[in-house]
N, C-alpha and C. Protein backbone atom coordinates (compact mmCIF):
# COMPACT_ATOMS: atom_id res chain seq x y z
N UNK A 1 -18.70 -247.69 116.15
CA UNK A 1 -17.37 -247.25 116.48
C UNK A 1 -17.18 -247.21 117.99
N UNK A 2 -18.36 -246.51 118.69
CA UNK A 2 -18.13 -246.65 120.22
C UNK A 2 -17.47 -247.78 120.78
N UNK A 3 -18.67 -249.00 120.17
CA UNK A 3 -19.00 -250.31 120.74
C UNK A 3 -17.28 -250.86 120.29
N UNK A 4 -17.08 -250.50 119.58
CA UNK A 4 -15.25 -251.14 118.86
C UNK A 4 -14.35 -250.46 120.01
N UNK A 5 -14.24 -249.27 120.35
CA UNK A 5 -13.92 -248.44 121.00
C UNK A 5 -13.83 -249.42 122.41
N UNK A 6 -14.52 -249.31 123.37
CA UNK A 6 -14.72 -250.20 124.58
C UNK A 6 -14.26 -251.29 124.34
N UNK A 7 -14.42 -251.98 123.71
CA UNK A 7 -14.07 -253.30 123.60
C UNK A 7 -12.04 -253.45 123.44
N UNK A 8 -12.04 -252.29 122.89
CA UNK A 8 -9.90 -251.88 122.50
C UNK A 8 -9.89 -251.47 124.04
N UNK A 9 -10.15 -250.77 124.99
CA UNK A 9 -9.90 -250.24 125.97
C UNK A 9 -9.25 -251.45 126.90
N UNK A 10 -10.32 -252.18 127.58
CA UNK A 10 -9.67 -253.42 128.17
C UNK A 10 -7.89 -253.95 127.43
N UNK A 11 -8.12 -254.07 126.21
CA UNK A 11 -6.54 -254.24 125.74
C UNK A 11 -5.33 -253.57 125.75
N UNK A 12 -5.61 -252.07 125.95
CA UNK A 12 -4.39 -250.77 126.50
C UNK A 12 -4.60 -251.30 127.87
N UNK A 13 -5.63 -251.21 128.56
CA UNK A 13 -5.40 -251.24 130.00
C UNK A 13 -4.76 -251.81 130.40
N UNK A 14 -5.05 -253.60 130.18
CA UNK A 14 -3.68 -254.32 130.22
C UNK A 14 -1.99 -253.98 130.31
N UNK A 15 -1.79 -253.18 129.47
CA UNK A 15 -0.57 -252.56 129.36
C UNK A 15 -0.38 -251.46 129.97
N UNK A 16 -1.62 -250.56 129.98
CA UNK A 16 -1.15 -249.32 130.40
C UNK A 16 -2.56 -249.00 131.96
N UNK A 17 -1.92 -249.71 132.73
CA UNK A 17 -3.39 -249.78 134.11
C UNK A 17 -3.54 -248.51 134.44
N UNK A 18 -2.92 -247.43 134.04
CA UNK A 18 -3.27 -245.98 134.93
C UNK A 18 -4.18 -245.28 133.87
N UNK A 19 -4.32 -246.52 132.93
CA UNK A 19 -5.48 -245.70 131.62
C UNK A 19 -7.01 -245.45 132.11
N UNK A 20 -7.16 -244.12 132.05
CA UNK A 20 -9.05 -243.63 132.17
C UNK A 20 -9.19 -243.22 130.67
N UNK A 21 -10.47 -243.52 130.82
CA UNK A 21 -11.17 -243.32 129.24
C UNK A 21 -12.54 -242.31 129.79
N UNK A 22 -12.41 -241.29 129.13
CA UNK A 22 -13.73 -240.76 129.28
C UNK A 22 -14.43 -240.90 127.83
N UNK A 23 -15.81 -240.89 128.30
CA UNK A 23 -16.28 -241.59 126.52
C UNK A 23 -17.72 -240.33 126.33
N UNK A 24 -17.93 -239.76 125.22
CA UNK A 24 -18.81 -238.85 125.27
C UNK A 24 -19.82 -239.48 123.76
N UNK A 25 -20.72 -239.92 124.67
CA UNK A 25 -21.83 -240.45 123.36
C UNK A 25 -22.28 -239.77 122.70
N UNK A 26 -22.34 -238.71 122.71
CA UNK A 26 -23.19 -237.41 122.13
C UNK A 26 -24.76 -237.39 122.19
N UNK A 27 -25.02 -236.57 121.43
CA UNK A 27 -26.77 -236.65 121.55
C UNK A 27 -27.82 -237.96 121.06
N UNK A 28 -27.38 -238.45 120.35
CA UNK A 28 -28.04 -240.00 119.90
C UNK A 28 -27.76 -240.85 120.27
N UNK A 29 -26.82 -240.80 121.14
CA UNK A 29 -26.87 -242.29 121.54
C UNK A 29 -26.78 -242.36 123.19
N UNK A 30 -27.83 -243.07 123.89
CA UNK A 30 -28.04 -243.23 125.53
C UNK A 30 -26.97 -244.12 125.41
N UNK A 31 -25.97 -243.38 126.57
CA UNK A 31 -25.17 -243.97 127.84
C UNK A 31 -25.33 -245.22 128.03
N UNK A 32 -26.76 -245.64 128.25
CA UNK A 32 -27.33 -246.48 129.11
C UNK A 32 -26.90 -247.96 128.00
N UNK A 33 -26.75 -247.67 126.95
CA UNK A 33 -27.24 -248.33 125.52
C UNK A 33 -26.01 -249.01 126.17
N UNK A 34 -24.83 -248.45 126.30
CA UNK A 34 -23.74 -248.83 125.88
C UNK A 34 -22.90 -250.05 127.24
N UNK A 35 -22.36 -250.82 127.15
CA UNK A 35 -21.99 -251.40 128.53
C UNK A 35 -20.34 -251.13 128.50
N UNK A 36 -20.05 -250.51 129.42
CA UNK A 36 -18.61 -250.33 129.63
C UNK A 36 -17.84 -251.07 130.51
N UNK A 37 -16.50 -251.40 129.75
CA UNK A 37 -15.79 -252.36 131.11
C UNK A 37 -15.37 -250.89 132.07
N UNK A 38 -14.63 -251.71 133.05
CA UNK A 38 -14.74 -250.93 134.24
C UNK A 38 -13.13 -249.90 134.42
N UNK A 39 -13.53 -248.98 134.65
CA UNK A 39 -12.19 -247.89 134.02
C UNK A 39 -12.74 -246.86 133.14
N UNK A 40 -13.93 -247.03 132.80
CA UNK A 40 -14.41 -246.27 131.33
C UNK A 40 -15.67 -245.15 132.34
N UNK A 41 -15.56 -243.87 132.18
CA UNK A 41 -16.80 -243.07 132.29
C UNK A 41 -17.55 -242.38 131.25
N UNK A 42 -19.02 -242.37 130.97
CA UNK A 42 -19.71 -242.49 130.28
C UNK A 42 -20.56 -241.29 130.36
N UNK A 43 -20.53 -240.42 129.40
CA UNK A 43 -21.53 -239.19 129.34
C UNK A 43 -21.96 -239.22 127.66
N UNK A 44 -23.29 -238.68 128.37
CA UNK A 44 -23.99 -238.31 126.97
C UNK A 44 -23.67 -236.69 126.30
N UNK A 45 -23.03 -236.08 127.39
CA UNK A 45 -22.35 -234.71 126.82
C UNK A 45 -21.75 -233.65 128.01
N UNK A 46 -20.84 -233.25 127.51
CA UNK A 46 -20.05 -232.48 128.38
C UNK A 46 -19.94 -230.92 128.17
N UNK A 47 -20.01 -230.27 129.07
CA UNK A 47 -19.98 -228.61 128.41
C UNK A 47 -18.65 -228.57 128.53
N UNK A 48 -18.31 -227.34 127.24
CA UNK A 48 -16.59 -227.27 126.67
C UNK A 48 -15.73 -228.63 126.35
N UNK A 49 -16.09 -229.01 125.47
CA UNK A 49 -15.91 -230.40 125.07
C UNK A 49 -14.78 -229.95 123.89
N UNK A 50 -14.69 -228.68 123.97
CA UNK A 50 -12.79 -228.60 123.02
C UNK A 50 -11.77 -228.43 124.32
N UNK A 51 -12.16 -228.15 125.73
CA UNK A 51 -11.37 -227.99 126.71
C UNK A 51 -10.89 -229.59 127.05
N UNK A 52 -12.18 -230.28 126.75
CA UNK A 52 -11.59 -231.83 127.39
C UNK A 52 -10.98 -231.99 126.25
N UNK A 53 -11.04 -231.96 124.73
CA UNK A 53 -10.25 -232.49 123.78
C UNK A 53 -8.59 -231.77 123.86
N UNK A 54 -8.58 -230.52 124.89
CA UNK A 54 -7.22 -230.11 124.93
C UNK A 54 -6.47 -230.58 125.83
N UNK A 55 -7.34 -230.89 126.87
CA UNK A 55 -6.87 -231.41 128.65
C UNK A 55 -6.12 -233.33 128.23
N UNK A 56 -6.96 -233.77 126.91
CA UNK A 56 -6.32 -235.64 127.00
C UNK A 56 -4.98 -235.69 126.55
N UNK A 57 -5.03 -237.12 126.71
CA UNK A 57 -3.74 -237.13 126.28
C UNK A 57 -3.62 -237.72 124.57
N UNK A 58 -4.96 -238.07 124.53
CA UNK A 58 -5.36 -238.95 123.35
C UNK A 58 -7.08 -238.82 123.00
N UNK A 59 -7.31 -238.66 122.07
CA UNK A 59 -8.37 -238.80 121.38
C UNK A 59 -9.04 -239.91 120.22
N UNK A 60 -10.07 -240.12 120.60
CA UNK A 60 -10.45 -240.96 119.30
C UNK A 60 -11.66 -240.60 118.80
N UNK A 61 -11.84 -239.69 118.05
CA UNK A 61 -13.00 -239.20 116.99
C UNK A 61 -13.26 -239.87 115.56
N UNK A 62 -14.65 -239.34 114.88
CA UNK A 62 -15.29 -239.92 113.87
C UNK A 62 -14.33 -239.22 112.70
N UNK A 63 -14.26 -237.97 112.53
CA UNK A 63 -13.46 -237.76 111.90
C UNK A 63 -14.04 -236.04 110.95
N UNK A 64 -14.82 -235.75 112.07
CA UNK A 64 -15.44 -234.46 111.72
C UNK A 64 -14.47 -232.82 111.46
N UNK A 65 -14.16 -232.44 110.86
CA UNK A 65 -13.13 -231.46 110.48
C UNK A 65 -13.63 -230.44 112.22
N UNK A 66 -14.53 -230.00 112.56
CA UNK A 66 -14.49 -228.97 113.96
C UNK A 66 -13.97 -229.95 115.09
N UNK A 67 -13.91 -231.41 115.19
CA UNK A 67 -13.36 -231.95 116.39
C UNK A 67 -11.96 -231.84 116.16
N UNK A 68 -11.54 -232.53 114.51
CA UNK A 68 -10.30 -232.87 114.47
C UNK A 68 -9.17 -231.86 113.95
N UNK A 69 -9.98 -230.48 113.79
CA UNK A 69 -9.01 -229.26 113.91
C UNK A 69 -8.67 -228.60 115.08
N UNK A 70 -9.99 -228.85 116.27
CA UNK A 70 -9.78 -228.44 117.75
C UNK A 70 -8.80 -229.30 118.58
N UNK A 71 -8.38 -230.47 118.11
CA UNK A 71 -7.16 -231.19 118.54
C UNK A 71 -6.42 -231.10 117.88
N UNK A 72 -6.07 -230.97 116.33
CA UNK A 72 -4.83 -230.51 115.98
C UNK A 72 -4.12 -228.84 116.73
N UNK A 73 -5.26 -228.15 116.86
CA UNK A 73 -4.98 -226.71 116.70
C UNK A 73 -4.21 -226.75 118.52
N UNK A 74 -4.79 -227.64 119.27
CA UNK A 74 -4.47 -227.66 120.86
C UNK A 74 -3.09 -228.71 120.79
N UNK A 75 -2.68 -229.14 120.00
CA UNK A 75 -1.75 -230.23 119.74
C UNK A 75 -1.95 -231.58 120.58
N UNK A 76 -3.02 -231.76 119.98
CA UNK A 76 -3.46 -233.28 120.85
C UNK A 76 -3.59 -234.52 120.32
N UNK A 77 -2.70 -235.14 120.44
CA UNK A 77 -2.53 -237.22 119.97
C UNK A 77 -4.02 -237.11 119.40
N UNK A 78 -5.10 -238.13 117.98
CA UNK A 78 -5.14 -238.40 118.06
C UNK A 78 -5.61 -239.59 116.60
N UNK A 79 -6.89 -240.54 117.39
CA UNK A 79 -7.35 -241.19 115.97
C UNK A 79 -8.37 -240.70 115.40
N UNK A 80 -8.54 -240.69 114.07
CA UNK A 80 -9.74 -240.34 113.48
C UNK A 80 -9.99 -241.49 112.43
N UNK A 81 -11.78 -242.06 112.63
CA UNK A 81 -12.61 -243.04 111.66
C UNK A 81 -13.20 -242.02 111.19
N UNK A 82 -13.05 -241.66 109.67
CA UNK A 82 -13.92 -241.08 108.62
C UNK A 82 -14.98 -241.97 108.27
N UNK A 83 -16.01 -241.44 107.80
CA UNK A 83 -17.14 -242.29 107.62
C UNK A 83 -17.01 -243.04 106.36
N UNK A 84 -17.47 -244.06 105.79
CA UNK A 84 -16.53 -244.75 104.87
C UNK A 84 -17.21 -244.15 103.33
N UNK A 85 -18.10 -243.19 102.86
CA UNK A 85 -18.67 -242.92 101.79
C UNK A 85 -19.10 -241.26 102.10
N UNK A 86 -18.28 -241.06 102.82
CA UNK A 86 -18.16 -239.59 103.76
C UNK A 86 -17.11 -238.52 103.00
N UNK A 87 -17.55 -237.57 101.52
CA UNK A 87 -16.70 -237.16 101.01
C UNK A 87 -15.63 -236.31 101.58
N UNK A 88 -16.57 -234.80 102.84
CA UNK A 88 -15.67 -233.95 103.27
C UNK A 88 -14.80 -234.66 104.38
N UNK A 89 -15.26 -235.64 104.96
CA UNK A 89 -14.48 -236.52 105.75
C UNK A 89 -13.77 -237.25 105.30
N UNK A 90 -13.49 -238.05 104.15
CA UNK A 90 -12.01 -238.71 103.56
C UNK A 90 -11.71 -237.78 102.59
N UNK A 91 -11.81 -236.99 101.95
CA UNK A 91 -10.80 -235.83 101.30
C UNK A 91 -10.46 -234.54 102.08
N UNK A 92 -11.61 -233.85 102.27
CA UNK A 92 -11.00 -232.71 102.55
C UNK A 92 -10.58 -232.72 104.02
N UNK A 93 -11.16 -233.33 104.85
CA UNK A 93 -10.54 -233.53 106.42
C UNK A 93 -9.50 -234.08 106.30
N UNK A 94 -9.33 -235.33 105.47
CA UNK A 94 -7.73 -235.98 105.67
C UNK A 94 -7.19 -235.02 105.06
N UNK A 95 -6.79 -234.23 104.04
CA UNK A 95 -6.06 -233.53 102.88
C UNK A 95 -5.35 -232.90 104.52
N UNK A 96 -6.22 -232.00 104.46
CA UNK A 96 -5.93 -230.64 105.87
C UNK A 96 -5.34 -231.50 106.51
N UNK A 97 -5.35 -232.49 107.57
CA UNK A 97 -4.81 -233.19 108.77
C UNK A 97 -3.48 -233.53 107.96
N UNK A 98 -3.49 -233.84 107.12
CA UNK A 98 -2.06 -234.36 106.44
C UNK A 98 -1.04 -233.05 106.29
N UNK A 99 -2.03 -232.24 106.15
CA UNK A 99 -1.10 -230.86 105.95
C UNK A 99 -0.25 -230.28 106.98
N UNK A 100 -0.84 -230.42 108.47
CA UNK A 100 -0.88 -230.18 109.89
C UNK A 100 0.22 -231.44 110.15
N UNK A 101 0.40 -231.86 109.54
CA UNK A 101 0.67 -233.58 109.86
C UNK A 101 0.54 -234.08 111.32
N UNK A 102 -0.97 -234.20 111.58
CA UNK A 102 -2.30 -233.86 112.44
C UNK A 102 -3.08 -235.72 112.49
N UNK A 103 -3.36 -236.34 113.28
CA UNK A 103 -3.81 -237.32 113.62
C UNK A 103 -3.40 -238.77 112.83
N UNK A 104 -4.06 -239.85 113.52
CA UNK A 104 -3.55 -240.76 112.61
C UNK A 104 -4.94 -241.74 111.89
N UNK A 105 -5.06 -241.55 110.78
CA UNK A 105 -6.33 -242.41 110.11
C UNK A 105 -6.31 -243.77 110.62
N UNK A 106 -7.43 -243.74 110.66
CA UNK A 106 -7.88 -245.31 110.78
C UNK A 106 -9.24 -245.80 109.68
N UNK A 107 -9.35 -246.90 109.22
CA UNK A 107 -10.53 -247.17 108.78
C UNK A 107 -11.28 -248.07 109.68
N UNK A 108 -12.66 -247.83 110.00
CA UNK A 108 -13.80 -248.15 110.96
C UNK A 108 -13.71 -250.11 110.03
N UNK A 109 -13.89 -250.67 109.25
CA UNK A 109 -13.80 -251.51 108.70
C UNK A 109 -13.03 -252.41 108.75
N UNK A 110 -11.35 -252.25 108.71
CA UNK A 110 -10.87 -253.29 109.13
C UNK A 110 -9.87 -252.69 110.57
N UNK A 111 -10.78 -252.01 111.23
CA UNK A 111 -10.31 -252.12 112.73
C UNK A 111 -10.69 -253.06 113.80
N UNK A 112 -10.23 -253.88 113.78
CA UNK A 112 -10.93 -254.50 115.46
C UNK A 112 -10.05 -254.23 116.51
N UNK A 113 -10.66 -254.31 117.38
CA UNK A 113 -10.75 -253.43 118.73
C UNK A 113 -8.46 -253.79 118.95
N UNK A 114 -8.31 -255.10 118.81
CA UNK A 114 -6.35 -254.75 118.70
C UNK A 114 -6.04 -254.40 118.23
N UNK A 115 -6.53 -253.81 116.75
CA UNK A 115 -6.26 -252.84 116.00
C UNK A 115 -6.06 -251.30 116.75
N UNK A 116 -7.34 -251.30 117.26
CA UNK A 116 -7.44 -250.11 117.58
C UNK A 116 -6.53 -249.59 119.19
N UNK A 117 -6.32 -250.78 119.55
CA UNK A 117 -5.51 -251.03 121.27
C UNK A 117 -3.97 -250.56 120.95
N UNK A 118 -3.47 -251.36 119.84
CA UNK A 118 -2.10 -251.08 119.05
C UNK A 118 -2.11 -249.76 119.36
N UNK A 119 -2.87 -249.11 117.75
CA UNK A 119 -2.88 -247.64 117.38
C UNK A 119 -2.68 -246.99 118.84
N UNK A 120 -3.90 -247.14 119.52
CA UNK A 120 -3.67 -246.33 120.90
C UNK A 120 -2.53 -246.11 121.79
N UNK A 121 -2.10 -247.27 121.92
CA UNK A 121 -0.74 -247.66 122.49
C UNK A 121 0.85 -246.83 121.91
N UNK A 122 0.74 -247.01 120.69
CA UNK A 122 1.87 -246.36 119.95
C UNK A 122 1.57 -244.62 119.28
N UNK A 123 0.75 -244.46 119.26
CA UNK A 123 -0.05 -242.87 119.55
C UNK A 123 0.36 -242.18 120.37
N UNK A 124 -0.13 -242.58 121.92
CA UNK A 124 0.43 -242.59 123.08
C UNK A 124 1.77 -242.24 123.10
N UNK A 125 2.53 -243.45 123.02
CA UNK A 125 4.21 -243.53 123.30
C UNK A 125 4.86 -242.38 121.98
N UNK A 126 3.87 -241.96 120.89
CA UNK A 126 4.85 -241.09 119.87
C UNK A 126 4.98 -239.50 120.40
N UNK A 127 5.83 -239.42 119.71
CA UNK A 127 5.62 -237.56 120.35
C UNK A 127 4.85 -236.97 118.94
N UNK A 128 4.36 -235.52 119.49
CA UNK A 128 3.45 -234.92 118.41
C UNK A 128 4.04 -233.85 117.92
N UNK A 129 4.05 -233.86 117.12
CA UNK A 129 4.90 -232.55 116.58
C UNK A 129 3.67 -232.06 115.03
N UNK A 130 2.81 -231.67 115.77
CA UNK A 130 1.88 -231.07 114.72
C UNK A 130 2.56 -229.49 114.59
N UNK A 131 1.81 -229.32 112.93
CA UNK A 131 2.19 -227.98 112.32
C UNK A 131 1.20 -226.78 112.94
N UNK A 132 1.96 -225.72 113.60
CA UNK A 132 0.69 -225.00 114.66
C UNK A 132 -0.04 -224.09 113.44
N UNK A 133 -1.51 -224.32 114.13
CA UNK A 133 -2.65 -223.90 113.45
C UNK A 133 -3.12 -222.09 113.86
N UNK A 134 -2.54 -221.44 112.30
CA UNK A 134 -2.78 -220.12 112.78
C UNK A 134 -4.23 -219.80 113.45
N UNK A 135 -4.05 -218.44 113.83
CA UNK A 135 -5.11 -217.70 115.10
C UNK A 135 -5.32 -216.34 114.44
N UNK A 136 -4.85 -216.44 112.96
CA UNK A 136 -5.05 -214.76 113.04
C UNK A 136 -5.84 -214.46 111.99
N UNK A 137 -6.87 -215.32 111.97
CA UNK A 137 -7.99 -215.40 110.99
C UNK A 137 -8.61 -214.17 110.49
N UNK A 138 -9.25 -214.18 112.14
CA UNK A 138 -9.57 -212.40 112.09
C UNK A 138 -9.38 -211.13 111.57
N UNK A 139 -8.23 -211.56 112.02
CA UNK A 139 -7.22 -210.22 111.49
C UNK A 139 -7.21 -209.86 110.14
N UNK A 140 -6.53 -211.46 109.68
CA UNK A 140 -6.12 -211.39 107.98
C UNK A 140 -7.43 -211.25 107.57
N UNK A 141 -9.57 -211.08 107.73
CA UNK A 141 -10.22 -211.03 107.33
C UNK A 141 -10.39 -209.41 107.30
N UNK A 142 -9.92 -209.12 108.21
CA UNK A 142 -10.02 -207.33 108.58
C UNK A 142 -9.46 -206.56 107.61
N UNK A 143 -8.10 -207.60 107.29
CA UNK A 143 -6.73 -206.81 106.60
C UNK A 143 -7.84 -206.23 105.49
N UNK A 144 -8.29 -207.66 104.75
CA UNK A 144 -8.96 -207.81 103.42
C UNK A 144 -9.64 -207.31 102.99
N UNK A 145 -10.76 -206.78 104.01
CA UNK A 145 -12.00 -206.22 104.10
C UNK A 145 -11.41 -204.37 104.07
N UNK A 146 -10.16 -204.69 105.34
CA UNK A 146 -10.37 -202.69 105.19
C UNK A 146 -9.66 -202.54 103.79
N UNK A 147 -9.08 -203.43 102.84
CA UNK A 147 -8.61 -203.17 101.53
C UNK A 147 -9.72 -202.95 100.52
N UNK A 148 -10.55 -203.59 100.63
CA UNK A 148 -11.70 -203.19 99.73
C UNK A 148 -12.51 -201.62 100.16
N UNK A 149 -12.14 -201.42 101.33
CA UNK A 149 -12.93 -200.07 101.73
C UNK A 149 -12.52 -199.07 101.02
């Protein structure tokens, strides 16, 4: 997905030259592995990595329910590839995001990289009008709890 990823970048840029990509490999996979065109910065991990997912303007994640609720919940553009035999990731992550009406699916399979340049492009240019993600978790667990007391 990275390697698909980089390869779509060069094709927004084209269109959109003031585009930076920051790219976060995570723990398995070296930086080094990866060759980036030029515009792209490359980390193997960032501390507060829901602050950078609030600070973009766009995201493109695997499709993990803690990334892709920390950008719905911050109201942030973006794409999500579920893994393709990945149950809590194509049901119950999409179900929720659909609910939020919260990112836009993609399948890792028949994306190639203009696929993915498009999506980016018109992502971008849409406005977001996600459903805001309550905060009062806490609370309503407190409510519950001092009811049973």
């Amino acid at each position: 997905m990275i390697r698909r990823i980089l390869e779509a970048y060069p094709h927004v840029r084209a269109r959109l030259p003031e585009l930076r990509m920051i790219l976060v490999a995570g723990p398995r996979i070296d930086p080094a592995s990866l060759r980036p065109p030029s515009g792209v910065e490359l980390h193997a991990f960032v501390p507060d990595l829901d602050r950078h997912l609030a600070a973009c303007d766009l995201a493109l994640v695997q499709g993990g329910l803690t990334s892709c609720m920390e950008l719905t919940a911050a109201g942030t553009p973006f794409l999500y590839f579920p893994l393709r035999n990945h149950f809590e990731q194509n049901f119950h992550v999409a179900h929720r995001l659909d609910r939020y009406g919260a990112g836009r699916r993609m399948e890792f399979a028949t994306s190639a990289p203009e696929t993915i340049a498009t999506a980016m492009i018109d992502t971008l240019a849409a406005p977001t009008r996600f459903k805001p993600v309550g905060a009062d978790g806490a609370a309503r667990a407190a409510r519950m709890l001092a009811e049973l007391l």
